[in-house]
N, C-alpha and C. Protein backbone atom coordinates (compact mmCIF):
# COMPACT_ATOMS: atom_id res chain seq x y z
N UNK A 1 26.48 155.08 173.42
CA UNK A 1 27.36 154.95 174.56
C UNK A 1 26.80 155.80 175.69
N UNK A 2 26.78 155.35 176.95
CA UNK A 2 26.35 155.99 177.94
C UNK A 2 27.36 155.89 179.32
N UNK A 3 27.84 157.28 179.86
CA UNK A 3 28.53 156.81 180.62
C UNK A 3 27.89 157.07 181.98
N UNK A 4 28.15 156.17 183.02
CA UNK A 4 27.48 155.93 184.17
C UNK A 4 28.12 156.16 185.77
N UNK A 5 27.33 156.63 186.50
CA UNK A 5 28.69 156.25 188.12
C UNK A 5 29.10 154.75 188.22
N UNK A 6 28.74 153.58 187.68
CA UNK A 6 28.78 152.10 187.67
C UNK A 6 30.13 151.44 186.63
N UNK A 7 29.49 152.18 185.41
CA UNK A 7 30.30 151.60 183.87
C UNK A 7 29.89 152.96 183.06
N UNK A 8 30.90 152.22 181.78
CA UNK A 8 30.58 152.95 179.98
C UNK A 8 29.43 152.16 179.95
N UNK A 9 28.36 151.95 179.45
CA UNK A 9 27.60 150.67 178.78
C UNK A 9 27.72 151.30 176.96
N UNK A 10 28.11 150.53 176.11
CA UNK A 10 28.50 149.99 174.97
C UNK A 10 27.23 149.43 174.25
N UNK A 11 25.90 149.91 173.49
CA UNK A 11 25.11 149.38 173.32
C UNK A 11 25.02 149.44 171.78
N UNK A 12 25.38 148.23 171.23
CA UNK A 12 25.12 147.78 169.58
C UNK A 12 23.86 147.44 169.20
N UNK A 13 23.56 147.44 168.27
CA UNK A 13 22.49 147.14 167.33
C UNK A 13 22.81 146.54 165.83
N UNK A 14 21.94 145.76 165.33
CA UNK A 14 21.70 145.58 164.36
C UNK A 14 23.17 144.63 163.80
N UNK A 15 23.93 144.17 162.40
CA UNK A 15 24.77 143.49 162.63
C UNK A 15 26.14 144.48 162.58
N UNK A 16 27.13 143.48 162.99
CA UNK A 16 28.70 143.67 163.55
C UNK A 16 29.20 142.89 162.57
N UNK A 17 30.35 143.48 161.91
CA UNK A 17 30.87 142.68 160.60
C UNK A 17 32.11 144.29 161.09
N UNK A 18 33.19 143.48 159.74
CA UNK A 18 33.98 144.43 159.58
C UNK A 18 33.73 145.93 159.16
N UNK A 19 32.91 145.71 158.55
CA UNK A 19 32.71 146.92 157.82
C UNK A 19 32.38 148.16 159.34
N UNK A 20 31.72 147.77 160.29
CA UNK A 20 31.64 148.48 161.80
C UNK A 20 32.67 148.47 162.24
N UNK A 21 33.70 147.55 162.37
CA UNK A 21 34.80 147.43 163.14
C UNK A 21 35.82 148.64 163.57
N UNK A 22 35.55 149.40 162.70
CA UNK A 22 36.30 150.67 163.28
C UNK A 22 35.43 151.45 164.75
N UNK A 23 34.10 151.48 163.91
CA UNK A 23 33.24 152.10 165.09
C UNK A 23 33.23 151.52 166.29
N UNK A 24 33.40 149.84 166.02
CA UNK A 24 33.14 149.49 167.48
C UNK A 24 34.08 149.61 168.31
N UNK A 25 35.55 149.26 167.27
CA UNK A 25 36.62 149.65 167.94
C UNK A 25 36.70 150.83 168.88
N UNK A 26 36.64 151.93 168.42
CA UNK A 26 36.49 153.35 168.93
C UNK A 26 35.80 153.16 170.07
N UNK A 27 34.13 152.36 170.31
CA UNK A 27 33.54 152.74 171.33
C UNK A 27 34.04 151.63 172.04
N UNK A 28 34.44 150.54 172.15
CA UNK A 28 34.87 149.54 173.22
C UNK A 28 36.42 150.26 173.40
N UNK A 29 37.18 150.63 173.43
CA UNK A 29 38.33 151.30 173.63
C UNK A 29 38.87 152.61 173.66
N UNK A 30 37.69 152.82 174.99
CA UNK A 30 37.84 153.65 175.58
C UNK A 30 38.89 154.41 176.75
N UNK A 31 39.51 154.69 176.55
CA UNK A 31 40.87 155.11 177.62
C UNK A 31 40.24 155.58 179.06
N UNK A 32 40.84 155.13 180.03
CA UNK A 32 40.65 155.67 181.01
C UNK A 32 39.40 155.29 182.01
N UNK A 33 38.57 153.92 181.11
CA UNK A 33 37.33 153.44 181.65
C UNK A 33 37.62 152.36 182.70
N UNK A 34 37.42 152.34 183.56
CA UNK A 34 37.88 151.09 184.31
C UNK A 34 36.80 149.57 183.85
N UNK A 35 35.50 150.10 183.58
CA UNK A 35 34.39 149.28 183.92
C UNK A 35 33.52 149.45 182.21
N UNK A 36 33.51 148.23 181.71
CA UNK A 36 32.56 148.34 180.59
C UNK A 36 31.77 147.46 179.99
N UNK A 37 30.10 148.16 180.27
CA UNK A 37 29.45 146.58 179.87
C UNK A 37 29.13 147.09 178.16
N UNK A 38 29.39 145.86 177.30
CA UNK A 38 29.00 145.73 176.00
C UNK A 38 27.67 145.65 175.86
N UNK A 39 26.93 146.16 175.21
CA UNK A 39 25.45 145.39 175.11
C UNK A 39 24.58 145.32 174.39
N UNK A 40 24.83 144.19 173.53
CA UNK A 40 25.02 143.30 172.18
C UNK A 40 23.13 142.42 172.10
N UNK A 41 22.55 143.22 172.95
CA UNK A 41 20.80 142.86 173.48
C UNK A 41 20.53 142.83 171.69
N UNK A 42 20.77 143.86 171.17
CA UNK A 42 20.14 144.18 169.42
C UNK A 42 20.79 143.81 168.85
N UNK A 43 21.50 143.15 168.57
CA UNK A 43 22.35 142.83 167.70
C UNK A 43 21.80 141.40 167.09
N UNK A 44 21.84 141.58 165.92
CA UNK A 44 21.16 140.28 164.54
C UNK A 44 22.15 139.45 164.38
N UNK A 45 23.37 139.83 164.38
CA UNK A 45 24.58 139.39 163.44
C UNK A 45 26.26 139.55 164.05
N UNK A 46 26.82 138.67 164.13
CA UNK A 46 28.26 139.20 164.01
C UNK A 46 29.32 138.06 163.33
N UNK A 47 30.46 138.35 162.89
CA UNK A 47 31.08 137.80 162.16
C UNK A 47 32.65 137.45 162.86
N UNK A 48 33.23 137.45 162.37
CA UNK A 48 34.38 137.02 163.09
C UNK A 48 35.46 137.92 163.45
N UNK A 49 35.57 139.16 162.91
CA UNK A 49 35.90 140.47 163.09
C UNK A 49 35.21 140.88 164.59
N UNK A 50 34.10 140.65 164.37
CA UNK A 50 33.16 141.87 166.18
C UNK A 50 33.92 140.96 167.21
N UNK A 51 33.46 139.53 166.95
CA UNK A 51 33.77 138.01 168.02
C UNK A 51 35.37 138.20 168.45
N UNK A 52 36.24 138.86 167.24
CA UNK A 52 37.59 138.86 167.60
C UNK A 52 37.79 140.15 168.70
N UNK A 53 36.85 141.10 168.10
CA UNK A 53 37.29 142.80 168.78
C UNK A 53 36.85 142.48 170.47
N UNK A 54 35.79 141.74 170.40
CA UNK A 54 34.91 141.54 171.96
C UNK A 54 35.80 140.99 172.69
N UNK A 55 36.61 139.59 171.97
CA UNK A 55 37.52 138.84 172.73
C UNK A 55 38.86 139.60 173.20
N UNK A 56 39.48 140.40 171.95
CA UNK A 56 40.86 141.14 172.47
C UNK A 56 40.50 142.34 173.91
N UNK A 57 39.62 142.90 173.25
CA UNK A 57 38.60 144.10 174.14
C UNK A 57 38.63 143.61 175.66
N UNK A 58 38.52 142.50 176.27
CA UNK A 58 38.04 141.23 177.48
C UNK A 58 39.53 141.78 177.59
N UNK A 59 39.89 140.70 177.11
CA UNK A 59 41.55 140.41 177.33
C UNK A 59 42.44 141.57 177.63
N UNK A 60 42.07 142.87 177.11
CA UNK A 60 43.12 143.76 177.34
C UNK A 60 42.96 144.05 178.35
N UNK A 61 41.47 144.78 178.70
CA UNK A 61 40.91 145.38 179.55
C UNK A 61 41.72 144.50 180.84
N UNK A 62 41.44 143.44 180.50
CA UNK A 62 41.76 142.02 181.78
C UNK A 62 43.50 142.82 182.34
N UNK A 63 44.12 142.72 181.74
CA UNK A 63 45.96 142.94 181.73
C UNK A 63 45.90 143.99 182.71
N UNK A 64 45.13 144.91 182.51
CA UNK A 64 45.70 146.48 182.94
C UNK A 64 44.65 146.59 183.96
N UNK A 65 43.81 145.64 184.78
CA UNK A 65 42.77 145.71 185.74
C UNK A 65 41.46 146.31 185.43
N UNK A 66 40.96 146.27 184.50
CA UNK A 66 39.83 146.29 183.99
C UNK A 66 38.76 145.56 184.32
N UNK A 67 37.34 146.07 184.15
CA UNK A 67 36.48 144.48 183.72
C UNK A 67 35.41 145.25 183.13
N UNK A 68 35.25 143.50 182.26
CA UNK A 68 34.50 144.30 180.85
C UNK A 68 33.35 143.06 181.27
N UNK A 69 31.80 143.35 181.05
CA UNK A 69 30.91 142.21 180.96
C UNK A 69 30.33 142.87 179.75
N UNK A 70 29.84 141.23 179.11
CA UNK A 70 28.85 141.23 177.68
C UNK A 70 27.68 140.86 178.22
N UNK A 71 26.40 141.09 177.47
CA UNK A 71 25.14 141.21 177.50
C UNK A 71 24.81 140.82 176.17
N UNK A 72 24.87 139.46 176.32
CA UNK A 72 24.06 138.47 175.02
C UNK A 72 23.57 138.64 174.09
N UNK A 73 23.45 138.81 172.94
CA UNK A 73 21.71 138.83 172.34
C UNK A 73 20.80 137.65 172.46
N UNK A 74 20.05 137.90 172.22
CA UNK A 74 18.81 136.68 171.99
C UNK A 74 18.51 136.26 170.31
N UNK A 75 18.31 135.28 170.58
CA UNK A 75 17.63 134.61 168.89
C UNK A 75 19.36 134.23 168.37
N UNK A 76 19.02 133.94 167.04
CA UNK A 76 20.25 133.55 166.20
C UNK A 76 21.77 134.23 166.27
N UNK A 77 21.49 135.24 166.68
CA UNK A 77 22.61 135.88 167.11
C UNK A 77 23.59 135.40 168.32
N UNK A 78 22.97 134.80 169.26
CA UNK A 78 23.59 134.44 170.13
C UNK A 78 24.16 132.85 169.91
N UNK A 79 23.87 132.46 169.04
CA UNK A 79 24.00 131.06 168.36
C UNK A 79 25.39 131.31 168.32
N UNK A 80 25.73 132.06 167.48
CA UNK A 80 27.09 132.28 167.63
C UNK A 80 28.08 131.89 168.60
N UNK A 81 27.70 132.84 169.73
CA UNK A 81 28.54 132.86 171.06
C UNK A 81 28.38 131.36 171.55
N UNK A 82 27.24 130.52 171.32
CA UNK A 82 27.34 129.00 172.17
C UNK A 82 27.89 128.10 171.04
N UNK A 83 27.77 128.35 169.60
CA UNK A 83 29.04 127.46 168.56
C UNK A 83 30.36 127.44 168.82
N UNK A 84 31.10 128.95 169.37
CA UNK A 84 32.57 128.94 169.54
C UNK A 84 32.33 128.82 171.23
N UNK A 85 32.04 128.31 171.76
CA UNK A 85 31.83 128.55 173.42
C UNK A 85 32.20 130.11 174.15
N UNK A 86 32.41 130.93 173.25
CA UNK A 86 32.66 132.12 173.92
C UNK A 86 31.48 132.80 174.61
N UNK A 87 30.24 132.01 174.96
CA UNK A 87 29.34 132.14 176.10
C UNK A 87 29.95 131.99 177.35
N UNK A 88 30.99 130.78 177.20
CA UNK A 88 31.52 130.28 178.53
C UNK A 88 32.35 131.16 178.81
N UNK A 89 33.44 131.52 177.99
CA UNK A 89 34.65 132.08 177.70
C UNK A 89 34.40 132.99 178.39
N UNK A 90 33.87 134.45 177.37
CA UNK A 90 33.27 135.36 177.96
C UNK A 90 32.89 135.76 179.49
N UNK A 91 33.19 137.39 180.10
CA UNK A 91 32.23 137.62 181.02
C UNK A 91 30.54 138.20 180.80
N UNK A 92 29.78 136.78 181.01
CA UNK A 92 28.30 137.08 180.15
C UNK A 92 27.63 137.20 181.48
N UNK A 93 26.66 138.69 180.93
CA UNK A 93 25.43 138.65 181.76
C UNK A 93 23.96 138.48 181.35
N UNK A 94 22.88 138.53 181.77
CA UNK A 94 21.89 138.31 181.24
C UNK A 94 21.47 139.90 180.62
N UNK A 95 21.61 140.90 181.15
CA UNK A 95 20.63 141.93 181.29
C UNK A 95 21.99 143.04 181.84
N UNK A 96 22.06 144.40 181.03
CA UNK A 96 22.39 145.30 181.26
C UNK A 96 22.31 145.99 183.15
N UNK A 97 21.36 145.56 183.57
CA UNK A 97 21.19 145.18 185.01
C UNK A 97 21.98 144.67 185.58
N UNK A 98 22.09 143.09 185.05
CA UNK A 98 22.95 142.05 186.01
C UNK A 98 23.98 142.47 186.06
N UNK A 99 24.53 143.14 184.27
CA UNK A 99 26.40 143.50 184.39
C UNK A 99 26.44 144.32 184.89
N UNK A 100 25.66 145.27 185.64
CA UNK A 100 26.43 146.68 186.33
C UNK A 100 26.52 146.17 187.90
N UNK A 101 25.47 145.00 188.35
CA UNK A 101 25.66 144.55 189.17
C UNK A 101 26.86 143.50 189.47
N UNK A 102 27.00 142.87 188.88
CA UNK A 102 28.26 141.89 188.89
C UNK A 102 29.31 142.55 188.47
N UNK A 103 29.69 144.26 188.32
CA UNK A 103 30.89 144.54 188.07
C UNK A 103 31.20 144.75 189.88
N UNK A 104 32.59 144.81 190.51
CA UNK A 104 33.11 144.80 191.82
C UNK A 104 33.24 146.20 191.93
């Protein structure tokens, strides 16, 4: 986790399953952050637990004036996100770059 004058940036690795879900919980729900990019660049794997935490995570943030952008992975991992369309869904950026830029 790194916090920034821009955002938190949120940077995972490797896979996201329940068995993380506490951890990720903890670091995506953060109190008091206005701005948070996820960034899911390393990430191999996720299951339906991370896909759920990312989606509520969006959504809350959304309620209380927040904004949260994701940062893709590449390869099979991102397969994921374009099977359930939550590529579309999602606020997706390309590059840890783009989301600090496209936050307002």
């Amino acid at each position: 986790m790194e916090e920034g004058a821009r955002a938190v940036v949120v940077t995972a690795a490797g896979e996201l399953d329940a068995y993380v879900a506490p951890e990720l919980t903890a670091a995506l729900d953060r109190p008091g952050t206005d701005r948070l990019v996820a960034d899911l660049t390393a990430v191999s794997f996720l299951d339906s637990t991370a896909l759920g935490l990312l989606v509520r995570t969006v959504r809350d943030r959304g309620h209380v004036g927040g904004e949260t952008r994701v940062v893709l992975p590449l390869g099979t991992a991102r397969r994921i996100f374009e099977l359930t369309t939550l590529d579309r869904a999602l606020p997706v950026s390309a590059s840890v770059t783009d989301a600090l830029a496209e936050l307002s």
